[in-house]
Every structure is written in C-alpha cells, then in structure tokens.
C-alpha atoms as a PDB file:
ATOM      1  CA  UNK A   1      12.269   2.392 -35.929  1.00  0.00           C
ATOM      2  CA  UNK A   2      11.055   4.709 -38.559  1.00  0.00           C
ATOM      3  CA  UNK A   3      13.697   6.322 -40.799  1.00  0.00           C
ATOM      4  CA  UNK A   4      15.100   8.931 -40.033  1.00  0.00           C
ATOM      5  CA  UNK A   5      13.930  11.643 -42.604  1.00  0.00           C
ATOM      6  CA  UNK A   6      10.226  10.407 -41.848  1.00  0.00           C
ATOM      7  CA  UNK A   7      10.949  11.288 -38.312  1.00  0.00           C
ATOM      8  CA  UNK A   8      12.792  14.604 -39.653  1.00  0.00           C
ATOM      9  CA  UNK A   9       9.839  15.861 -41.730  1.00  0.00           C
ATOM     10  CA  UNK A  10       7.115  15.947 -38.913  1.00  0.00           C
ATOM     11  CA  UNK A  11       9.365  17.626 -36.635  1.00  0.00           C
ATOM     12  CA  UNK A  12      10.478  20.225 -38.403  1.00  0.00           C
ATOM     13  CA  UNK A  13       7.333  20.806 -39.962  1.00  0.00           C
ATOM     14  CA  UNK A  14       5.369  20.596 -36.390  1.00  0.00           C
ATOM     15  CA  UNK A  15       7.705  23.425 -35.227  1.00  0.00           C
ATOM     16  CA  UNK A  16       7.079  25.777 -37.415  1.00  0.00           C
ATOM     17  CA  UNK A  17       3.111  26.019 -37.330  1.00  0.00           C
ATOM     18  CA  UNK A  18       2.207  24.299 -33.906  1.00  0.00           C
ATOM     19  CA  UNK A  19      -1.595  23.261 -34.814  1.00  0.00           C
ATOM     20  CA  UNK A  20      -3.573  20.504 -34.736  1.00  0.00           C
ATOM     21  CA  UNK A  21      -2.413  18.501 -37.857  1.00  0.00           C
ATOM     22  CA  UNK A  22      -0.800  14.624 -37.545  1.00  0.00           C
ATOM     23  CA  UNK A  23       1.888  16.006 -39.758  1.00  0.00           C
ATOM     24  CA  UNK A  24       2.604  18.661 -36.948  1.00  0.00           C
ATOM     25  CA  UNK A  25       5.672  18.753 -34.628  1.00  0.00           C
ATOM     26  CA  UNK A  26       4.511  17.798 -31.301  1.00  0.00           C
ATOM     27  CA  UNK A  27       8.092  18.409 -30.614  1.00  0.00           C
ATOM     28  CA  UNK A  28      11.813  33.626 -22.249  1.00  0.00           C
ATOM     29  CA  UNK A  29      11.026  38.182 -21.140  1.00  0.00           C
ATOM     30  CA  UNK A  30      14.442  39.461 -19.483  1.00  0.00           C
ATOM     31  CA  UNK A  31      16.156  39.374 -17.001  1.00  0.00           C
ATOM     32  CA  UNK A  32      19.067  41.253 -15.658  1.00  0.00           C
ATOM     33  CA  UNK A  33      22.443  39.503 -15.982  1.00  0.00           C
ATOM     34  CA  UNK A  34      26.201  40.588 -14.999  1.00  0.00           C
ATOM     35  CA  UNK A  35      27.405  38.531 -18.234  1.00  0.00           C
ATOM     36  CA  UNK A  36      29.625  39.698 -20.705  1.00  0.00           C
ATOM     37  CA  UNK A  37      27.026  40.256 -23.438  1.00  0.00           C
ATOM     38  CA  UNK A  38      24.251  41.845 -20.650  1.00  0.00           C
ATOM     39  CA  UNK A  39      27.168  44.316 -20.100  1.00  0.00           C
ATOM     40  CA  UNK A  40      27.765  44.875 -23.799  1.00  0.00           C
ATOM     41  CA  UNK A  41      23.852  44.646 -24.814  1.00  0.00           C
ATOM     42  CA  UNK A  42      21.521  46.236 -22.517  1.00  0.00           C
ATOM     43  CA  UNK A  43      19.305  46.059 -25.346  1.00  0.00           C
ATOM     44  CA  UNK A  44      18.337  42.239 -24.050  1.00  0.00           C
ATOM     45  CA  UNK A  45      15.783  43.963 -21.732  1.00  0.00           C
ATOM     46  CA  UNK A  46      14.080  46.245 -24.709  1.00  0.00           C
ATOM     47  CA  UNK A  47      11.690  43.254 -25.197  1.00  0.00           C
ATOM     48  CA  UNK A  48      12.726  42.833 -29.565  1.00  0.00           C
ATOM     49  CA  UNK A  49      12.975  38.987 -29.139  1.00  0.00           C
ATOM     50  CA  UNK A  50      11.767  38.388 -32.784  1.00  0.00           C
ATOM     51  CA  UNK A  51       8.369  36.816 -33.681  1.00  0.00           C
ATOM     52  CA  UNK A  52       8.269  33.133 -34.685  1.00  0.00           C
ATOM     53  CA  UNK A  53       5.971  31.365 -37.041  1.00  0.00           C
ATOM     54  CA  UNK A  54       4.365  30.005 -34.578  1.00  0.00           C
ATOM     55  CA  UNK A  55       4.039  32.802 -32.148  1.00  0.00           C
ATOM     56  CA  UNK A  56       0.507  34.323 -33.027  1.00  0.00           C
ATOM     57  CA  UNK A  57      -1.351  31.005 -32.308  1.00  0.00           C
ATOM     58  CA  UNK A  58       1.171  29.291 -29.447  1.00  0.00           C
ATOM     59  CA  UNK A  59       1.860  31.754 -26.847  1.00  0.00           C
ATOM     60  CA  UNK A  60      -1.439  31.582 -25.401  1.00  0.00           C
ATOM     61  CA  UNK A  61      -1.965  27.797 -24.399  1.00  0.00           C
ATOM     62  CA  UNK A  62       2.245  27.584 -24.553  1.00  0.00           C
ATOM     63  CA  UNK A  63       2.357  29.829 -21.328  1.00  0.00           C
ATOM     64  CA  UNK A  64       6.353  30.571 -22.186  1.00  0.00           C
ATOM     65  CA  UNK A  65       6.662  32.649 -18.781  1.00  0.00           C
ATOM     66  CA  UNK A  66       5.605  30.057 -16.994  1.00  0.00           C
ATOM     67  CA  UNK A  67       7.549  27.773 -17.985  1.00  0.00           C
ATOM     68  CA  UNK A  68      10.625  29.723 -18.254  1.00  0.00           C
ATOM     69  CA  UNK A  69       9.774  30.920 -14.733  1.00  0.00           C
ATOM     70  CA  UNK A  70       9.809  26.817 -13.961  1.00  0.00           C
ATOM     71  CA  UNK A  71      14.209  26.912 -15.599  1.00  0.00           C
ATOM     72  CA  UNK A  72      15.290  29.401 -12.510  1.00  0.00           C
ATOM     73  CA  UNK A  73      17.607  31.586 -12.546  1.00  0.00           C
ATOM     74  CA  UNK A  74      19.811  30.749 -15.492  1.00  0.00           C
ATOM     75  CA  UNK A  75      22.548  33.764 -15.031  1.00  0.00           C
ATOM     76  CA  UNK A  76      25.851  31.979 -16.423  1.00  0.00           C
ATOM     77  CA  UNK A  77      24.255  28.865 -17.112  1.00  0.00           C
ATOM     78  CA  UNK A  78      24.702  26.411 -20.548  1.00  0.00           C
ATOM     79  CA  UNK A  79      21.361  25.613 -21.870  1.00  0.00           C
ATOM     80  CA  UNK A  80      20.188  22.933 -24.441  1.00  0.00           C
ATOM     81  CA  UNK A  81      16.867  23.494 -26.398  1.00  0.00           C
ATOM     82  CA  UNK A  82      16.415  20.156 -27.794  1.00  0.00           C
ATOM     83  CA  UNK A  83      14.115  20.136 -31.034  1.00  0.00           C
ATOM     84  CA  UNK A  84      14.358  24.251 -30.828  1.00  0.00           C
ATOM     85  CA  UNK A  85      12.847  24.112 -34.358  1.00  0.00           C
ATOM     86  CA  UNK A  86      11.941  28.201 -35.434  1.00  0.00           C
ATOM     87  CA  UNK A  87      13.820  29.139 -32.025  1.00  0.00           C
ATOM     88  CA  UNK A  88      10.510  29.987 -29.825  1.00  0.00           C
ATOM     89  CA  UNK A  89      12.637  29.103 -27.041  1.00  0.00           C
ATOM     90  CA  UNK A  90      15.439  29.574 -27.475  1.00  0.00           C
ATOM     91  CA  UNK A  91      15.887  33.496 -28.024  1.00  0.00           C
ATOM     92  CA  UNK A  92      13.647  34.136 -24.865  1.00  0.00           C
ATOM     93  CA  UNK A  93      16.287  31.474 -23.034  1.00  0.00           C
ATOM     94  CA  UNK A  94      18.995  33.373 -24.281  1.00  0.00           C
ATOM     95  CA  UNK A  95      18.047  36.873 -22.325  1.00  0.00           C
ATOM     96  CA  UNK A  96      18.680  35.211 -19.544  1.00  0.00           C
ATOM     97  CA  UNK A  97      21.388  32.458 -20.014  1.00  0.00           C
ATOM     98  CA  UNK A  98      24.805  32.622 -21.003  1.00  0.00           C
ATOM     99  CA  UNK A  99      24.597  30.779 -23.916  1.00  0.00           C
ATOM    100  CA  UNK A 100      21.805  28.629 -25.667  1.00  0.00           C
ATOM    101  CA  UNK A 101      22.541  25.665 -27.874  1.00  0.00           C
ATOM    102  CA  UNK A 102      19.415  25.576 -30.169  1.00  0.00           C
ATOM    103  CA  UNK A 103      19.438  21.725 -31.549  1.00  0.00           C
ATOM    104  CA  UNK A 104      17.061  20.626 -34.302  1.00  0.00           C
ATOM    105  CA  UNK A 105      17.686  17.562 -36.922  1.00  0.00           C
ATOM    106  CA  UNK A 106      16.250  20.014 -39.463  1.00  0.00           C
ATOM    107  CA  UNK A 107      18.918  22.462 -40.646  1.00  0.00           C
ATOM    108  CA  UNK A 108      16.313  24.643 -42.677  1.00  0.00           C
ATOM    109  CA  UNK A 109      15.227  25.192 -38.596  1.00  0.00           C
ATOM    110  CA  UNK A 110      18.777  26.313 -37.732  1.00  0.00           C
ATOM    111  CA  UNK A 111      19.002  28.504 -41.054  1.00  0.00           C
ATOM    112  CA  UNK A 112      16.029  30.024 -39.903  1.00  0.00           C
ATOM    113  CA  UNK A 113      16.965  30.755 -35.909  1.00  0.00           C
ATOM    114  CA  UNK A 114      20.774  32.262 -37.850  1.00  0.00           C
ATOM    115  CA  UNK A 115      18.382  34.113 -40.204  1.00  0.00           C
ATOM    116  CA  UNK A 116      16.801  35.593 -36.710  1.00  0.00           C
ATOM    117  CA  UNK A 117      19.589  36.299 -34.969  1.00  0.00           C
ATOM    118  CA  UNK A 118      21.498  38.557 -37.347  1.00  0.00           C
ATOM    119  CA  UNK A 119      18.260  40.618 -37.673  1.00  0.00           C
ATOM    120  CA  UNK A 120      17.733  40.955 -33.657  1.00  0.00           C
ATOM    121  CA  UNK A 121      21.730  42.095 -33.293  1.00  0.00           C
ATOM    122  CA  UNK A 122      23.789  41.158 -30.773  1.00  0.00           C
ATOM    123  CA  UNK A 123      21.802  40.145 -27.430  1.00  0.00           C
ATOM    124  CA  UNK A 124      21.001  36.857 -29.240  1.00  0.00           C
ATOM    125  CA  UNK A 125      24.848  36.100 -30.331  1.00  0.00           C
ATOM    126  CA  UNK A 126      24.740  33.660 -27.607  1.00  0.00           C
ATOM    127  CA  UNK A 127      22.468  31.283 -29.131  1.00  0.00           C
ATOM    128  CA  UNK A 128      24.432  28.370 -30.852  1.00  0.00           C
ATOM    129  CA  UNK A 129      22.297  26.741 -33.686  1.00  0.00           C
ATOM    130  CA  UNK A 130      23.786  22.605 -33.878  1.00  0.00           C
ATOM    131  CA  UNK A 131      22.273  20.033 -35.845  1.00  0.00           C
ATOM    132  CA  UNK A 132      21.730  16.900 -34.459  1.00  0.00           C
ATOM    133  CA  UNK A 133      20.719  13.411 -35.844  1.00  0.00           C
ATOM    134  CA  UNK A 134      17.138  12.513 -34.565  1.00  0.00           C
ATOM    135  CA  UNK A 135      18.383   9.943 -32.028  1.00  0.00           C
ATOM    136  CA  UNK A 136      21.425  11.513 -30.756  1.00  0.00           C
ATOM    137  CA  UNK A 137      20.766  14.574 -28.379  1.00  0.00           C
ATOM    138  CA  UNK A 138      24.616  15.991 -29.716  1.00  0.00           C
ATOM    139  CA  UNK A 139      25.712  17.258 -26.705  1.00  0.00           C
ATOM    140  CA  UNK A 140      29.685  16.759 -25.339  1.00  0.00           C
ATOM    141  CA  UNK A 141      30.030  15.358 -22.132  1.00  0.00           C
ATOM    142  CA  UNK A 142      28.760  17.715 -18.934  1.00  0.00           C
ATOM    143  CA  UNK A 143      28.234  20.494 -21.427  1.00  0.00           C
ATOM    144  CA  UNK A 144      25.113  22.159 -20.210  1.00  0.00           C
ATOM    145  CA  UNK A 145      23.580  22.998 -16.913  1.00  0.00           C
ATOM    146  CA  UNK A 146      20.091  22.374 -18.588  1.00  0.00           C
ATOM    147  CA  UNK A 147      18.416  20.572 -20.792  1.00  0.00           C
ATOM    148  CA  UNK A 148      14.787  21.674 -22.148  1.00  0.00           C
ATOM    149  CA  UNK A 149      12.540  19.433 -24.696  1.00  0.00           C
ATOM    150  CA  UNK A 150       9.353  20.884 -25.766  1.00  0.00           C
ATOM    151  CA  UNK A 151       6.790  19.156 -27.639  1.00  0.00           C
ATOM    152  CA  UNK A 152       9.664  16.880 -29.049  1.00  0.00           C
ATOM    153  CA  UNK A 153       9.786  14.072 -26.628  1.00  0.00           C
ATOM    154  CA  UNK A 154       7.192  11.695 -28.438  1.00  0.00           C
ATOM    155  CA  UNK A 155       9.198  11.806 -31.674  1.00  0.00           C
ATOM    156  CA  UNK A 156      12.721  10.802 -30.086  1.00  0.00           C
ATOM    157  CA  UNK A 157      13.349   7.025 -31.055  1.00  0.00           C
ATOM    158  CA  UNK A 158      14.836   4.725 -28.959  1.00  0.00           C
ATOM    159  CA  UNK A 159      14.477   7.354 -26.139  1.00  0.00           C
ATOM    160  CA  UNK A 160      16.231   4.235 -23.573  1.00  0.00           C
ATOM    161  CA  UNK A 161      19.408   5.117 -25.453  1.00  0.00           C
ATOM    162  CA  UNK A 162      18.570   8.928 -26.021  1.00  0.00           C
ATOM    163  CA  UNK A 163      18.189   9.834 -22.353  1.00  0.00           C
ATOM    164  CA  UNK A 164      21.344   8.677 -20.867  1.00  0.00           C
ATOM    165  CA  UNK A 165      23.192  10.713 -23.574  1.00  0.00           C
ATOM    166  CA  UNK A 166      20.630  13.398 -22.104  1.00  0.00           C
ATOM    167  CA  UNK A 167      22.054  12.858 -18.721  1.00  0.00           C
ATOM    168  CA  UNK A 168      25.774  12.525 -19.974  1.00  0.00           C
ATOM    169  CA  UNK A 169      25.799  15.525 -21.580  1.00  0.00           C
ATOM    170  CA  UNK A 170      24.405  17.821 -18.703  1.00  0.00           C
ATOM    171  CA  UNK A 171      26.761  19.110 -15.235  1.00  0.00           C
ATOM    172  CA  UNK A 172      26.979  17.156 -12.053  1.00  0.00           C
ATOM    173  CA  UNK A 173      23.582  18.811 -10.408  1.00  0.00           C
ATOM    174  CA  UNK A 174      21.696  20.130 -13.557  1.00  0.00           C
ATOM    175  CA  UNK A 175      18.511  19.595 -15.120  1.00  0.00           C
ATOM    176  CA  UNK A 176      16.326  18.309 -16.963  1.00  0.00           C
ATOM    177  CA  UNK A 177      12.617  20.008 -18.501  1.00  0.00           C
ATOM    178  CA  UNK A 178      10.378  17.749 -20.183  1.00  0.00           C
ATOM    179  CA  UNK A 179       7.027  19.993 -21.660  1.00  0.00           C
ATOM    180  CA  UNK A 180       4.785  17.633 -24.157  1.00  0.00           C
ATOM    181  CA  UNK A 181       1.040  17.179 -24.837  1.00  0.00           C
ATOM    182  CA  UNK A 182      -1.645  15.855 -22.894  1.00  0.00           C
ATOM    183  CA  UNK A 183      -3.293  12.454 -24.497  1.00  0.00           C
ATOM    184  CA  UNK A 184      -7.041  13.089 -25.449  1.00  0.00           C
ATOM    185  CA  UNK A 185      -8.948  15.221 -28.135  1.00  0.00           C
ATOM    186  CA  UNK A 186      -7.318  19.107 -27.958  1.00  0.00           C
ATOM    187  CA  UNK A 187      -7.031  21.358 -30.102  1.00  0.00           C
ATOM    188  CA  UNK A 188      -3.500  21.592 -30.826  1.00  0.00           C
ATOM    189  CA  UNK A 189      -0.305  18.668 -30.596  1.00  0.00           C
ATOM    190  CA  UNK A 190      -0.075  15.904 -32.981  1.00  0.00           C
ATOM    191  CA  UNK A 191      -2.248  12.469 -32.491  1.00  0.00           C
ATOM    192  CA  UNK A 192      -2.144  10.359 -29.772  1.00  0.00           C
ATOM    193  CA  UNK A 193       0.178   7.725 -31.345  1.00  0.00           C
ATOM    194  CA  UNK A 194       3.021  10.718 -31.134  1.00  0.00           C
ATOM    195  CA  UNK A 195       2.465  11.351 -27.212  1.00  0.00           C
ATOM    196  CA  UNK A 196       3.810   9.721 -24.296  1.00  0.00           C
ATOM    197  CA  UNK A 197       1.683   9.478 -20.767  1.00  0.00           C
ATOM    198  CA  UNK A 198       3.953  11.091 -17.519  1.00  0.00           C
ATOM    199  CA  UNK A 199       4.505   7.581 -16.287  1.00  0.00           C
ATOM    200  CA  UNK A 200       6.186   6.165 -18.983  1.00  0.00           C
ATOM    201  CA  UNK A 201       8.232   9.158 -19.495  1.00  0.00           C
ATOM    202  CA  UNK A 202       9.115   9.098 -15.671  1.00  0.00           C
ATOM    203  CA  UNK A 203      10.337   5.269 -15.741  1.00  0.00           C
ATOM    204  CA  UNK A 204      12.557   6.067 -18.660  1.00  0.00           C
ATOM    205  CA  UNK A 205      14.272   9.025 -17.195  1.00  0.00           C
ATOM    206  CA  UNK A 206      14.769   6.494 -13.729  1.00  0.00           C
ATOM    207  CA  UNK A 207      15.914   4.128 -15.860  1.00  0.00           C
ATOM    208  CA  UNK A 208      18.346   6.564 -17.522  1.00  0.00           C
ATOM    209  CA  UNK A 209      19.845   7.395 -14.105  1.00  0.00           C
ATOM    210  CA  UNK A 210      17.829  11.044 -13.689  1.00  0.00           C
ATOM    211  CA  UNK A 211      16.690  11.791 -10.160  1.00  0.00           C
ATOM    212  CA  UNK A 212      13.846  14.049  -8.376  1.00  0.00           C
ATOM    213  CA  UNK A 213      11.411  13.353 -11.343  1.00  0.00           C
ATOM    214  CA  UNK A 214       8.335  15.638 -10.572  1.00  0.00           C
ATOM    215  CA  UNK A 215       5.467  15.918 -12.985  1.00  0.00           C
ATOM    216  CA  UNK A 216       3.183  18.537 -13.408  1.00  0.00           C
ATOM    217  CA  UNK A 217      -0.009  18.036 -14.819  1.00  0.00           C
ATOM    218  CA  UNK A 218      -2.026  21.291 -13.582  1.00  0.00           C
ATOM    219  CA  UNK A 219      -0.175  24.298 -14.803  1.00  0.00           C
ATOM    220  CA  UNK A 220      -0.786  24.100 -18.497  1.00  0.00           C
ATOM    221  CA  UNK A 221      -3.800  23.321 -20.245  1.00  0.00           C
ATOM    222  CA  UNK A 222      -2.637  21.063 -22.928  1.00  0.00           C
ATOM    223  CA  UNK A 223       0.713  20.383 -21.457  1.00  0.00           C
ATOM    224  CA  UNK A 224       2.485  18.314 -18.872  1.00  0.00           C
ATOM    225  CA  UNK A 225       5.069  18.921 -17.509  1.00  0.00           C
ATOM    226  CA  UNK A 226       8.516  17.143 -16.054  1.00  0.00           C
ATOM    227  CA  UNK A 227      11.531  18.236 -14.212  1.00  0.00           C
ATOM    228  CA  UNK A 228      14.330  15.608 -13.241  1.00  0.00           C
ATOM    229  CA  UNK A 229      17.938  16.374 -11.946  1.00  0.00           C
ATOM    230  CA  UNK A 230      21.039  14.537 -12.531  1.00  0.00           C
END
C-alpha cells in the first residue's frame, strides 16, 4: 500500500484542477424543498452556488446535471460526497438535500469548501466539511441515505475493506454512486494505473454486500458510471 500522504497529495491536488496530469486527482441547479433551511433560504434557487477551481474546464465533459439528475430526489435525505475535494459537488448536492457531508483526506480541501460557504450565506450551512483518513470512508453507522464518489475511486486503498464501511455507513435501502474515468488515451483523468475497469469495481461492491449494481458506460464521455443499493 502506498503511504498515506503519497496517496493524500494526488488527491487533493487532482481535485482542485481536474486535467490531464498523473499528479491529478482522478478522484447540483435547485430544486424546491419543504426543509427547514429551503423555508429559511429561498435564496437556494437564485443559482449563486460559488465557482470552483475546477469549474471553467470540468463542467462540460463532467455533465453535473446529469448526474445529479441520476441521485433522485434527495428532499430530506443525508448525503456523503466522498473525496469532495474544492466542493464541486457538494454545494450543488446541498440545494437539494438536507444536509451534505463533504469528506476529503486533505483538510486544505475542507478549509477551502468552509472558505466557500461563509461567502455563499446560508443555503449552503448544510454542508458538513469531515476529514477522513484515505482508507476509512468516516462515516457512523446508517448515517447517510447516499453515498457519491467521483473521480476518487481508483485512489481508495484496500477498497475490499473500504466498501463495506461504505455500505455500513449508509440506511437500510440507500445508495451508492460510483462516477470515475474511462481507461484509454483522453484528455482529462489521471493515467491508467489510477483507474479501475466497471467489472472489477462491480465484483468488489458484490463482494462488499451492495446489491442492484448497474453500470453505465454511455452517458458520459469520459466517465462511467455505477449505481448499487444496499
């Protein structure tokens, strides 16, 4: 297994520029709620979900709609954005969720999403930046109703002991979104060595007790992706 810090320095570093570099991390629009902050904040719909580092060059090939689209409807729902790095995620998750636990290993990440989230005001008070250790997902037991990992799965060691925390950690009925790069020659993601082909990744969620695996390797052009339920 590498150590830990090597495994800490290309995430954090992939998140926060999203191109085509080795050393790059390979790893929503509103909606109306009836939640406590919707209530309070009807400013979640003014579309002000602050720009990332990332943003100018991702959203294109990233799709975000789509794949937030591909969540459901997540009014009063718990969700887990697993290697949320600058936040890209996780403040569009959190116009529509209850509450978003943003988890990174890299705390200069998390300082960053805080940094964001006093400047936006209060719509994005329900995001919860954690830091986690790289091979511990850091989640309490049936804590979330989803789970989403984006272009973080090939960097998780020992992902046979990672996923079953996965699955511990979400509700009885919940989910699981897997979104990570195609193997080949594109244009963005990290190298091949850092990316995982859907089959694997399927076996290791069956073998971590997740159910209903379905991949799909159509709607994104760089991008798999894989939902399993618990």
């Amino acid at each position: 297994m590498r150590h830990l810090w090597v495994i800490g320095f290309f995430l954090f570093v992939f998140s926060c520029s999203q191109s085509s570099s080795d050393k790059e991390r390979a790893i929503e629009d509103s909606s109306e709620t009836e939640t406590p902050v919707e209530e309070e904040n009807p400013s979640r719909d003014t579309g002000d979900t602050p720009s990332t580092p990332e943003d100018s060059q991702r959203t294109e090939w990233q799709n975000p709609d789509l794949v937030l689209d591909l969540l459901g409807d997540l009014s009063g729902k718990i969700v887990a954005d697993i290697g949320a790095g600058s936040g890209y995620f996780s403040f569009k998750i959190a116009r529509r969720a209850e509450k978003v636990i943003a988890l990174d290993i890299d705390p200069r990440a998390l300082d960053y999403i805080k940094e964001q989230i006093e400047i936006v005001g209060e719509w994005s008070k329900n995001i919860e930046p954690r830091l986690t250790p790289a091979d511990v997902p850091n989640l309490l037991d049936e804590e979330v109703d989803l789970v989403l990992i984006v272009n973080t799965y090939g960097f998780i060691p020992s992902k046979e002991d990672y996923l079953p925390r996965v699955l511990n950690g979400i509700k009885p009925g919940g989910k699981l979104v897997i979104v990570d790069f195609k193997s080949g020659n594109i244009p963005v993601g990290p190298s091949d060595q850092f990316k995982v082909e859907t089959s694997k990744v399927i076996g290791t969620l069956r073998q971590a007790g997740f159910k209903r695996m379905r991949k799909d390797e159509e709607s994104l052009q760089y991008q798999y992706i894989i939902t399993a339920e618990k």
